[in-house]
Protein backbone atom coordinates (compact mmCIF):
# COMPACT_ATOMS: atom_id res chain seq x y z
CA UNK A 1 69.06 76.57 77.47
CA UNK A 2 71.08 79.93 77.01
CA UNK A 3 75.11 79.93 76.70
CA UNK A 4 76.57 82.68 76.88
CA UNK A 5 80.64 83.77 76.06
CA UNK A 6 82.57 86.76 75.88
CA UNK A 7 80.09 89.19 76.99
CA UNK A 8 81.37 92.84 77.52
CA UNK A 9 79.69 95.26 80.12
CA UNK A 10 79.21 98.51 79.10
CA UNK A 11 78.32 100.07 82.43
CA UNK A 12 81.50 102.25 82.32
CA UNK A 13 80.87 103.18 78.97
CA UNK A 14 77.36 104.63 80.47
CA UNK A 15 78.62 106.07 83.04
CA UNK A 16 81.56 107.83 81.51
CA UNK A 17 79.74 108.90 78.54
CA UNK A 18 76.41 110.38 81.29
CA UNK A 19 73.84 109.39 79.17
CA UNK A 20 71.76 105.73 78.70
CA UNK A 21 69.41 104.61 76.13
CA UNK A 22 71.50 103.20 73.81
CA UNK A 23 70.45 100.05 71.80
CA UNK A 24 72.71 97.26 71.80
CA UNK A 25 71.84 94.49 69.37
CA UNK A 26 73.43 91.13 70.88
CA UNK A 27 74.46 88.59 68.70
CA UNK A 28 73.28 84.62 69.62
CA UNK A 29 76.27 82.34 69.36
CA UNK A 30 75.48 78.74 69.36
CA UNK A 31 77.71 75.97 69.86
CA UNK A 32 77.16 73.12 67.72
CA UNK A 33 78.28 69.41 67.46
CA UNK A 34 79.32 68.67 63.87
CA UNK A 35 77.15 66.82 62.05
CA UNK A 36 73.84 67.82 64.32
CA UNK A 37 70.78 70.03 63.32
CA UNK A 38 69.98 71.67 66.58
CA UNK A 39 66.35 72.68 65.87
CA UNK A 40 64.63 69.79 66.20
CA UNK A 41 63.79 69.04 69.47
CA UNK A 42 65.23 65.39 69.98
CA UNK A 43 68.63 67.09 69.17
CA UNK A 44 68.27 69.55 71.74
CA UNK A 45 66.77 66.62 74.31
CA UNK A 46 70.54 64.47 73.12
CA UNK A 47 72.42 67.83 74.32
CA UNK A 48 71.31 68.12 77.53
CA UNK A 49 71.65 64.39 78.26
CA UNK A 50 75.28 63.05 79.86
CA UNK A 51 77.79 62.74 76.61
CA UNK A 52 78.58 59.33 75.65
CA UNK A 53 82.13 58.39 76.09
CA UNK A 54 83.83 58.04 72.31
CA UNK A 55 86.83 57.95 70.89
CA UNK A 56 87.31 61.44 69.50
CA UNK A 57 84.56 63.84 71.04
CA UNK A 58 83.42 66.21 68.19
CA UNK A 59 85.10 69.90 68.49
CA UNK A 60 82.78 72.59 68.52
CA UNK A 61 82.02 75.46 65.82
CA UNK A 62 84.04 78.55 66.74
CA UNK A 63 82.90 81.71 65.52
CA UNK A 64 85.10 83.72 62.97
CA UNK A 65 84.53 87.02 64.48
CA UNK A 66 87.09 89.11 66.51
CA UNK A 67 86.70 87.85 70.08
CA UNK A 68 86.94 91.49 72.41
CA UNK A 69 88.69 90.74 75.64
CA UNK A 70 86.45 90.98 78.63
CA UNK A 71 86.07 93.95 80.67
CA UNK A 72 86.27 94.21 84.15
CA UNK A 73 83.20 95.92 85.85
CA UNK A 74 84.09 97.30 88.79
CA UNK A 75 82.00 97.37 92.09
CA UNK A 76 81.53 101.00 94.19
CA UNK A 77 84.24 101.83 95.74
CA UNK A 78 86.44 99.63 93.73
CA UNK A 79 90.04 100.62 92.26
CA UNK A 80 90.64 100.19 88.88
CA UNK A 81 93.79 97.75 88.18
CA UNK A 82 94.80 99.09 85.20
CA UNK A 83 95.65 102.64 83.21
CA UNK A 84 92.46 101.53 80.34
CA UNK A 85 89.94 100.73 83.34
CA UNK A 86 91.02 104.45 84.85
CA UNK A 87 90.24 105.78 81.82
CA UNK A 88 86.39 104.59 81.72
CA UNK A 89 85.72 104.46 85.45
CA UNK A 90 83.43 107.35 86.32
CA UNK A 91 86.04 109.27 88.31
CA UNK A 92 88.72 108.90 85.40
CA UNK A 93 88.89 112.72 85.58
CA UNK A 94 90.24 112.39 89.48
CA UNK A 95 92.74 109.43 88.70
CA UNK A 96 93.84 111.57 85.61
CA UNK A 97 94.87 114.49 87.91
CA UNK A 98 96.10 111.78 90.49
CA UNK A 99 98.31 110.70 87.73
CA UNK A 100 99.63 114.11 86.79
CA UNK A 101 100.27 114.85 90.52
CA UNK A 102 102.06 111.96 91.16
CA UNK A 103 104.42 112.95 87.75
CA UNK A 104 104.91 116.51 89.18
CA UNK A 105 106.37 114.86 92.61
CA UNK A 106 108.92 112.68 90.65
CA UNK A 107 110.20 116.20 88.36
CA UNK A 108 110.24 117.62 91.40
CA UNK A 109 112.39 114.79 93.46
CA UNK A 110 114.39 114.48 89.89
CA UNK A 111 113.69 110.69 90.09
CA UNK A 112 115.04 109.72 86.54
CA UNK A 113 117.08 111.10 83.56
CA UNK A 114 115.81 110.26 79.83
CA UNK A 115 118.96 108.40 78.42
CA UNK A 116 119.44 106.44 75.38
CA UNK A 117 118.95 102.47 75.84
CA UNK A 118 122.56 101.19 76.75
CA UNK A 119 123.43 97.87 74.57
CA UNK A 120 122.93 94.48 76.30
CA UNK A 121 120.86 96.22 79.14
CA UNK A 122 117.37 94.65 79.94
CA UNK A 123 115.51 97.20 81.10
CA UNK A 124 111.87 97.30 83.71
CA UNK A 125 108.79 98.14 83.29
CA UNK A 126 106.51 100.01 84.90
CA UNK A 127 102.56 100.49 85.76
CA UNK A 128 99.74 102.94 87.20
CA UNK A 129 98.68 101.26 91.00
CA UNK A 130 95.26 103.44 91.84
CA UNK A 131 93.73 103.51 95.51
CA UNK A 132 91.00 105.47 96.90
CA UNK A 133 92.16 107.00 100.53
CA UNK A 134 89.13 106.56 103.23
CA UNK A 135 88.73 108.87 106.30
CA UNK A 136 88.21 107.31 109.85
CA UNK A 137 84.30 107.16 108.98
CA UNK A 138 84.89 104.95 105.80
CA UNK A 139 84.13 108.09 103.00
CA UNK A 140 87.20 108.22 100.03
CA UNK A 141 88.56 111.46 100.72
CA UNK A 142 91.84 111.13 98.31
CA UNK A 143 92.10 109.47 94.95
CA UNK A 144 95.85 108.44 95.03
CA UNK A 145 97.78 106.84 91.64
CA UNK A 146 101.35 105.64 92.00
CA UNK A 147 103.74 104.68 89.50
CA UNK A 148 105.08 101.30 90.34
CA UNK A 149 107.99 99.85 88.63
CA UNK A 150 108.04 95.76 87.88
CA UNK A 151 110.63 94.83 90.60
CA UNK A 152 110.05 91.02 90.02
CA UNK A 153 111.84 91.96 87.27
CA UNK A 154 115.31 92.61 89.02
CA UNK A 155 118.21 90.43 89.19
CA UNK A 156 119.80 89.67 92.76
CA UNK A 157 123.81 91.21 92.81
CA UNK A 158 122.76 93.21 89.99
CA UNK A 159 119.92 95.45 90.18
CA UNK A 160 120.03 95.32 94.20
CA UNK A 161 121.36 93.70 97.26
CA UNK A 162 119.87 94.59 100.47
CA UNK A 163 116.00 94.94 101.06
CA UNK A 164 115.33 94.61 104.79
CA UNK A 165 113.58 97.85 106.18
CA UNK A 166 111.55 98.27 109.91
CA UNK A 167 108.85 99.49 110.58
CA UNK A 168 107.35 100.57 114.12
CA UNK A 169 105.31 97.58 116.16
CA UNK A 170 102.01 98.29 116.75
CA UNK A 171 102.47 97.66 120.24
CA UNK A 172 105.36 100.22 120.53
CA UNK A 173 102.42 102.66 119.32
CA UNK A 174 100.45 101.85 122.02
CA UNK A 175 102.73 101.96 124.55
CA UNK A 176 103.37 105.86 123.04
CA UNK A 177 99.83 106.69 122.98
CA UNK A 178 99.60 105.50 126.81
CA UNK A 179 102.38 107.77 127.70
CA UNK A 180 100.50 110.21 125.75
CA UNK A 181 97.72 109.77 127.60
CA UNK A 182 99.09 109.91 131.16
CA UNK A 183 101.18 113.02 130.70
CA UNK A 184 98.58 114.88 128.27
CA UNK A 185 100.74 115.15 125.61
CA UNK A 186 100.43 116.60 122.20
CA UNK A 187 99.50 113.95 119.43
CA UNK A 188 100.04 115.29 115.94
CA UNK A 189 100.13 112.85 112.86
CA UNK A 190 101.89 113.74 109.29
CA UNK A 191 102.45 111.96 106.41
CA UNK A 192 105.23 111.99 104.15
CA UNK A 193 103.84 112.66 100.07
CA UNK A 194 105.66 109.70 97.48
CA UNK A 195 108.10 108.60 100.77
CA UNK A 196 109.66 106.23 98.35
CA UNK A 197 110.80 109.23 95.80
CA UNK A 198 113.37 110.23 98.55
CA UNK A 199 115.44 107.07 98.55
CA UNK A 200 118.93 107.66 96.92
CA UNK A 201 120.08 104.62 94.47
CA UNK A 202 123.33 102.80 94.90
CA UNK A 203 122.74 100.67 91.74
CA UNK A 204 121.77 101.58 88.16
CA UNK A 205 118.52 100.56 87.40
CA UNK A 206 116.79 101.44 83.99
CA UNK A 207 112.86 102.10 83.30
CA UNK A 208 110.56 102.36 80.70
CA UNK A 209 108.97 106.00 80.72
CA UNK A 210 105.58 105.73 82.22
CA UNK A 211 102.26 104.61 80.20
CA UNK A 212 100.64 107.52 78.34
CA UNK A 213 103.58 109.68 79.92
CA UNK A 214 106.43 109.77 77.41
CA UNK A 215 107.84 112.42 76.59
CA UNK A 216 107.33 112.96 72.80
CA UNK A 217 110.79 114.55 71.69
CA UNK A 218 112.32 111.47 73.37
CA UNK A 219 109.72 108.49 72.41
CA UNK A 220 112.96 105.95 71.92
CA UNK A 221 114.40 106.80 75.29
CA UNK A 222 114.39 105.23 78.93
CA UNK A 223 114.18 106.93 82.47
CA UNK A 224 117.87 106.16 84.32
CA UNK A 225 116.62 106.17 88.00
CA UNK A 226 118.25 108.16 90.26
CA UNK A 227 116.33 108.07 93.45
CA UNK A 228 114.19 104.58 94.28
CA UNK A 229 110.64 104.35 93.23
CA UNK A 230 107.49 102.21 94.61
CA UNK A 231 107.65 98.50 93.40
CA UNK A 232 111.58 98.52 93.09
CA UNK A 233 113.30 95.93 95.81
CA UNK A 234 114.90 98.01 97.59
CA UNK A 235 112.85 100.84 97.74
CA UNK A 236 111.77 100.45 101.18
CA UNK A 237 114.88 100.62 102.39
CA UNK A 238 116.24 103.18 100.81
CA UNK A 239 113.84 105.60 102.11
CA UNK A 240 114.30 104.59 105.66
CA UNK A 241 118.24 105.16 105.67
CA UNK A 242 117.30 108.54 103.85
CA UNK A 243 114.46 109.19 106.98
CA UNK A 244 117.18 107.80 109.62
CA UNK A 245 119.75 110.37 108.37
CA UNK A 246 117.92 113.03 108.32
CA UNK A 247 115.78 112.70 111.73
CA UNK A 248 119.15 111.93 113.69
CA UNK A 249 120.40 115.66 112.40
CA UNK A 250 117.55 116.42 114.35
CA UNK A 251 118.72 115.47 117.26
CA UNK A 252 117.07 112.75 117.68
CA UNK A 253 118.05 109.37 119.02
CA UNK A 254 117.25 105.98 117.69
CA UNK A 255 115.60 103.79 120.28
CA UNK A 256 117.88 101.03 120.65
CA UNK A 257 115.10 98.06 120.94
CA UNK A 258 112.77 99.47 118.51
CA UNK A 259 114.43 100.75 114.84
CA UNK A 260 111.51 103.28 114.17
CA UNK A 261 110.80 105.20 117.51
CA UNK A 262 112.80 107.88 117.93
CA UNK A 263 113.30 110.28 121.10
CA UNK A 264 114.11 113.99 121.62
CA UNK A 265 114.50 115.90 124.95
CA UNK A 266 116.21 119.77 125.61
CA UNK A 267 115.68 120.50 129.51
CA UNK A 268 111.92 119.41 130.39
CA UNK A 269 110.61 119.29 126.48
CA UNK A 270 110.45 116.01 125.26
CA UNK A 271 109.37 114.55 121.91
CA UNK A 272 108.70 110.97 120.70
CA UNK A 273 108.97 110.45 116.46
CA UNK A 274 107.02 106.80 115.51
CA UNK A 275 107.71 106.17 111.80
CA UNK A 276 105.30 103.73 109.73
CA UNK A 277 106.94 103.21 106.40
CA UNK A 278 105.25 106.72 105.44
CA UNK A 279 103.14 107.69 108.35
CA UNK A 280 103.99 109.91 110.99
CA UNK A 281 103.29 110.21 114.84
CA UNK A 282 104.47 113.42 116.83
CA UNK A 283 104.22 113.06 120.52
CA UNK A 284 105.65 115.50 122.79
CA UNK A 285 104.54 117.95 126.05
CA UNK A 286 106.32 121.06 123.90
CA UNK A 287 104.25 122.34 121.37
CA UNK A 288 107.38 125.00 119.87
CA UNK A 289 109.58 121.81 119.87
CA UNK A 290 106.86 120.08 117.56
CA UNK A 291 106.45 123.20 115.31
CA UNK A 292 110.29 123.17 115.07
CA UNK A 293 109.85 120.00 114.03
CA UNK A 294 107.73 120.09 111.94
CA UNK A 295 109.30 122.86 109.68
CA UNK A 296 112.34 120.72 109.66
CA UNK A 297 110.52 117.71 108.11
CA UNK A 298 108.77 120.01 105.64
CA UNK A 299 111.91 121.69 104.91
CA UNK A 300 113.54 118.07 104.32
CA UNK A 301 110.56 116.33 102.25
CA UNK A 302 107.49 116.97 100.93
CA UNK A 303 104.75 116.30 103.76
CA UNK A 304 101.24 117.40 104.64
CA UNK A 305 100.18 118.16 107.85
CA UNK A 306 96.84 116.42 109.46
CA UNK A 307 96.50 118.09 112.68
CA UNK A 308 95.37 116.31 115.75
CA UNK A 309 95.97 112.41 115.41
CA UNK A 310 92.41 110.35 114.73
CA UNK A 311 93.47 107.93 112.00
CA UNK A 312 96.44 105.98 111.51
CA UNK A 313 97.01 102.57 109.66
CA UNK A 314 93.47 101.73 109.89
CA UNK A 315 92.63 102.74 113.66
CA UNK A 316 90.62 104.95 114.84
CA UNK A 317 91.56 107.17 117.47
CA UNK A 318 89.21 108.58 120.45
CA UNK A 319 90.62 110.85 123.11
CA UNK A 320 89.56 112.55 125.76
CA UNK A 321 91.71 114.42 127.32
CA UNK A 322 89.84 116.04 130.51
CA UNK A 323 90.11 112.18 131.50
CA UNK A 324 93.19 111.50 130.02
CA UNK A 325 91.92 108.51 128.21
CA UNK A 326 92.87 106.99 124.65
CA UNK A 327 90.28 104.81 122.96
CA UNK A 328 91.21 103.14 119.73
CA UNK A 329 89.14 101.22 117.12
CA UNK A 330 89.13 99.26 114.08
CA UNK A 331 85.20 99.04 113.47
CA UNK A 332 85.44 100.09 109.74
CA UNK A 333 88.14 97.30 109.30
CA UNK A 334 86.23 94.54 111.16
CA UNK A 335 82.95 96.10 109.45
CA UNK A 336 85.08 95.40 105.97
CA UNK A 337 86.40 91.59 106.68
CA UNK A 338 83.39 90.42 107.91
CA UNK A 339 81.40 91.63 104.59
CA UNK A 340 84.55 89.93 102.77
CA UNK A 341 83.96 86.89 103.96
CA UNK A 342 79.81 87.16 104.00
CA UNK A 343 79.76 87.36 107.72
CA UNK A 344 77.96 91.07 108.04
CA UNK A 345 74.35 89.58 109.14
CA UNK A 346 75.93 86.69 111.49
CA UNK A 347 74.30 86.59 114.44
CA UNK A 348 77.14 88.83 117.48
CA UNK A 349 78.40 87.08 120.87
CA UNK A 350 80.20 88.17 123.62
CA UNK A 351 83.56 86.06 123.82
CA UNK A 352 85.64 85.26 120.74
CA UNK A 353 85.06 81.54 121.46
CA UNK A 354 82.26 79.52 122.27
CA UNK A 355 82.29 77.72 125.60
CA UNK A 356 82.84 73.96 125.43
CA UNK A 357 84.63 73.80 122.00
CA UNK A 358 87.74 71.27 121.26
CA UNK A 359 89.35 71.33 117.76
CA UNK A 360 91.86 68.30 117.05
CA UNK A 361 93.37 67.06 113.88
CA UNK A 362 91.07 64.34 114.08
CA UNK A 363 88.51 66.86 112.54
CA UNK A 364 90.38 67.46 109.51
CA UNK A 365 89.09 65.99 106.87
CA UNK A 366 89.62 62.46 105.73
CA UNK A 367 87.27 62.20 102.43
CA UNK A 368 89.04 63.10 99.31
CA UNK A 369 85.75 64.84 98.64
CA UNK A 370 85.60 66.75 102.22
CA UNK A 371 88.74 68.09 101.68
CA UNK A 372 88.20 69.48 97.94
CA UNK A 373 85.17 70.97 99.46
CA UNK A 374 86.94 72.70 101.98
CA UNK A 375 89.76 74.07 99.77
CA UNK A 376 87.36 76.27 98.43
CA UNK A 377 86.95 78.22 101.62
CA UNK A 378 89.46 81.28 102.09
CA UNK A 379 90.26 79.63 106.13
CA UNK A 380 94.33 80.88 106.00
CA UNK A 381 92.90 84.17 104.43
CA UNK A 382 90.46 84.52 107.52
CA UNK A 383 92.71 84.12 109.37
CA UNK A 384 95.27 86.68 109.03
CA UNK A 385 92.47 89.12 108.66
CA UNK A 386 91.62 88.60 111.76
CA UNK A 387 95.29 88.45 113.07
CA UNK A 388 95.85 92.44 111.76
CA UNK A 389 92.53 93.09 114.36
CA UNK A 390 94.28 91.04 117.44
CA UNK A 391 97.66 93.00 116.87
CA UNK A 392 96.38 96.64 116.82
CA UNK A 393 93.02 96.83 119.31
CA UNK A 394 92.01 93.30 120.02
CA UNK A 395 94.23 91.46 122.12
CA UNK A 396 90.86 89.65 123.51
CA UNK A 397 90.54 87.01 120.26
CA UNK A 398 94.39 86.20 121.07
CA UNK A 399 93.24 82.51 122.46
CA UNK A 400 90.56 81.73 119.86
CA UNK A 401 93.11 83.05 116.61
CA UNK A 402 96.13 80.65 118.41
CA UNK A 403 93.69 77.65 118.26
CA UNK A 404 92.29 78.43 114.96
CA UNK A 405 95.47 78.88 113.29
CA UNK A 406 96.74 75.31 114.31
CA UNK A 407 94.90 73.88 111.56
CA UNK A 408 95.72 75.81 107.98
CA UNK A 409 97.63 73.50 106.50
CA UNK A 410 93.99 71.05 106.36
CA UNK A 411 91.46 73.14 108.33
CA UNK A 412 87.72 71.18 108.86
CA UNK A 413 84.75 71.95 108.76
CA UNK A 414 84.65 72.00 112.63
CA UNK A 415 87.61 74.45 112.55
């Protein structure tokens, strides 16, 4: 019988370094009771045997040697979690430039000022989040790195206060598009680059300067934030009283029921404004109004333009406009839950629910045994998965997700 501990794979090392045949000469590490010559074989026959209950069980030989902390291997497609896994993932050249780019926005936006540490001040930290931006047909198109400051960190009264900030319904998007659709409207999507950077700060908040990012005349300094930044509390929030502000000089109006749907109309142009934290819907019948528009919000923030809506917040869109029909769809999202929870070769049906089926809590389960067997299965996690599909395109599994949902607290095998 092989054990094996502490094993390091050196995939990324290949892979960075674009070139294999390296010998690696592995070291056996054998774990030994004291007092026990494992060669013979009636020794090794007493291992593998159940241990005998004794008083004081015999500790094991630990090796001397440096023990190197294991390294992640990441899958395709996979973002690294840290600034060291960037480094040796084969596109640490991309997330390198992502990095720079993302350092250029916040000089730009004059997020922080280098200052001296103040006495008695406990100042944040900070780290490198990395995501890989997918098209509508599942391809990574952008490779995006933010700088994310340890909010967790922050003291309530002190660092912040509020930190409530909307964001449009889903529903109040589809009730846009439909509009849209009807009238044969314009749909144009933009998205606002490092939304968070605009936020202006109320409260002083103090940062370490970025990993493998300080500034080498001022090593012994830290960055005095001046605008917000991803990861603080109030972040959020700040950048949507910064986008209300600035959307209502406009001349827009704030729909009174829903925070993040704005309206503007001049004679028979009208134009509809859906805000999603940092995403971007233009809808309107006047396509000099939308320009206009549009420069303003360039003018105002740094944004990029994508054209024609297809793909926003995970949905697909399909139009068709000599029929004046909308289509949406979340097929790469459904495609990517069901190969999360191993579900991609299950056999497809017709209605969410299978006729004739009655869940009760007399199906939870009652073994001590049953129930550590089923806490093991992700069954909340499944659910609100599935709850993200039923909100956007797929009202349909509505009866089957209320049912399910019943039982998280001490779901069943049945459920």
């Amino acid at each position: 019988m092989f054990v094996t501990r502490n094993v390091v794979f050196l995939e990324k090392e290949f892979l960075k370094g674009e070139k294999s045949g390296r010998i690696v000469k592995l070291e056996e590490v054998r774990d030994e009771p004291i007092g026990l010559d494992s060669t013979s074989d009636a020794n090794v026959a007493e291992q593998v045997d159940p241990p005998i209950a004794k008083e004081a069980q015999p500790q094991p030989r630990r090796s001397a040697r440096l023990r190197q902390a294991r390294e992640l291997l990441l899958l395709d497609n996979d973002e690294p979690a840290t600034y060291a896994e960037a480094m040796v993932d084969p596109d640490s050249v991309k997330w390198q430039e992502a990095m720079e780019s993302e350092i250029e926005s916040m000089k730009e936006n004059q997020v922080w000022n280098l200052i001296d540490p103040p006495d008695g001040v406990k100042t944040i930290e900070c780290k490198w989040i990395y995501k890989k931006k997918k098209d509508m047909d599942g391809n990574v198109h952008i490779h995006k790195a933010q700088l994310v400051a340890k909010g967790f960190r922050q003291v309530q009264g002190v660092d912040y206060d509020e930190t409530f900030s909307p964001v449009a319904m889903l529903k109040s998007v589809r009730i846009i598009l439909a509009i849209a659709a009807h009238f044969d409207y314009e749909i144009w999507q933009m998205d606002v680059k490092t939304a968070f950077l605009n936020g202006n700060l109320t409260e002083d908040v103090d940062m370490m300067q970025p990993e493998c990012f300080v500034d080498p005349t001022n090593a012994g300094k830290i960055c005095k934030l001046r605008k917000s930044i991803y990861g603080l509390k109030q972040a959020s929030r700040s950048w949507n009283i910064r986008f209300d502000e600035v959307v209502k000089g406009f001349g827009f109006i704030k729909n009174e029921e829903e925070a993040c749907v704005y309206k503007k109309a001049s004679g028979s142009s009208v134009a509809f404004l859906i805000l999603y934290v940092d995403d971007i819907l233009l809808i309107g019948n006047d396509i000099p109004m939308l320009d206009s528009i549009k420069t303003s919000l360039k003018n105002s923030f740094s944004m990029k333009d994508l054209g024609e809506a297809a793909y926003i917040l995970g949905i697909k869109i399909y139009r068709d406009r000599s029929k004046r029909l909308i289509g949406l769809s979340q097929d790469i999202y459904i495609d990517k839950v069901l190969k999360r929870f191993s579900m991609e070769e299950a056999k497809k049906g017709f209605l969410p629910m299978s006729h004739g089926i009655h869940l009760s809590k007399t199906q939870c389960p009652r073994m001590a045994d049953e129930r550590e067997c089923m806490s093991k299965v992700p069954y909340a996690s499944a659910i609100g998965s599935i709850m993200y599909a039923m909100i956007s395109t797929c009202p349909d599994v509505s009866y089957a997700l209320s049912v399910t949902s019943r039982y998280q607290s001490d779901p069943g095998e049945s459920h």
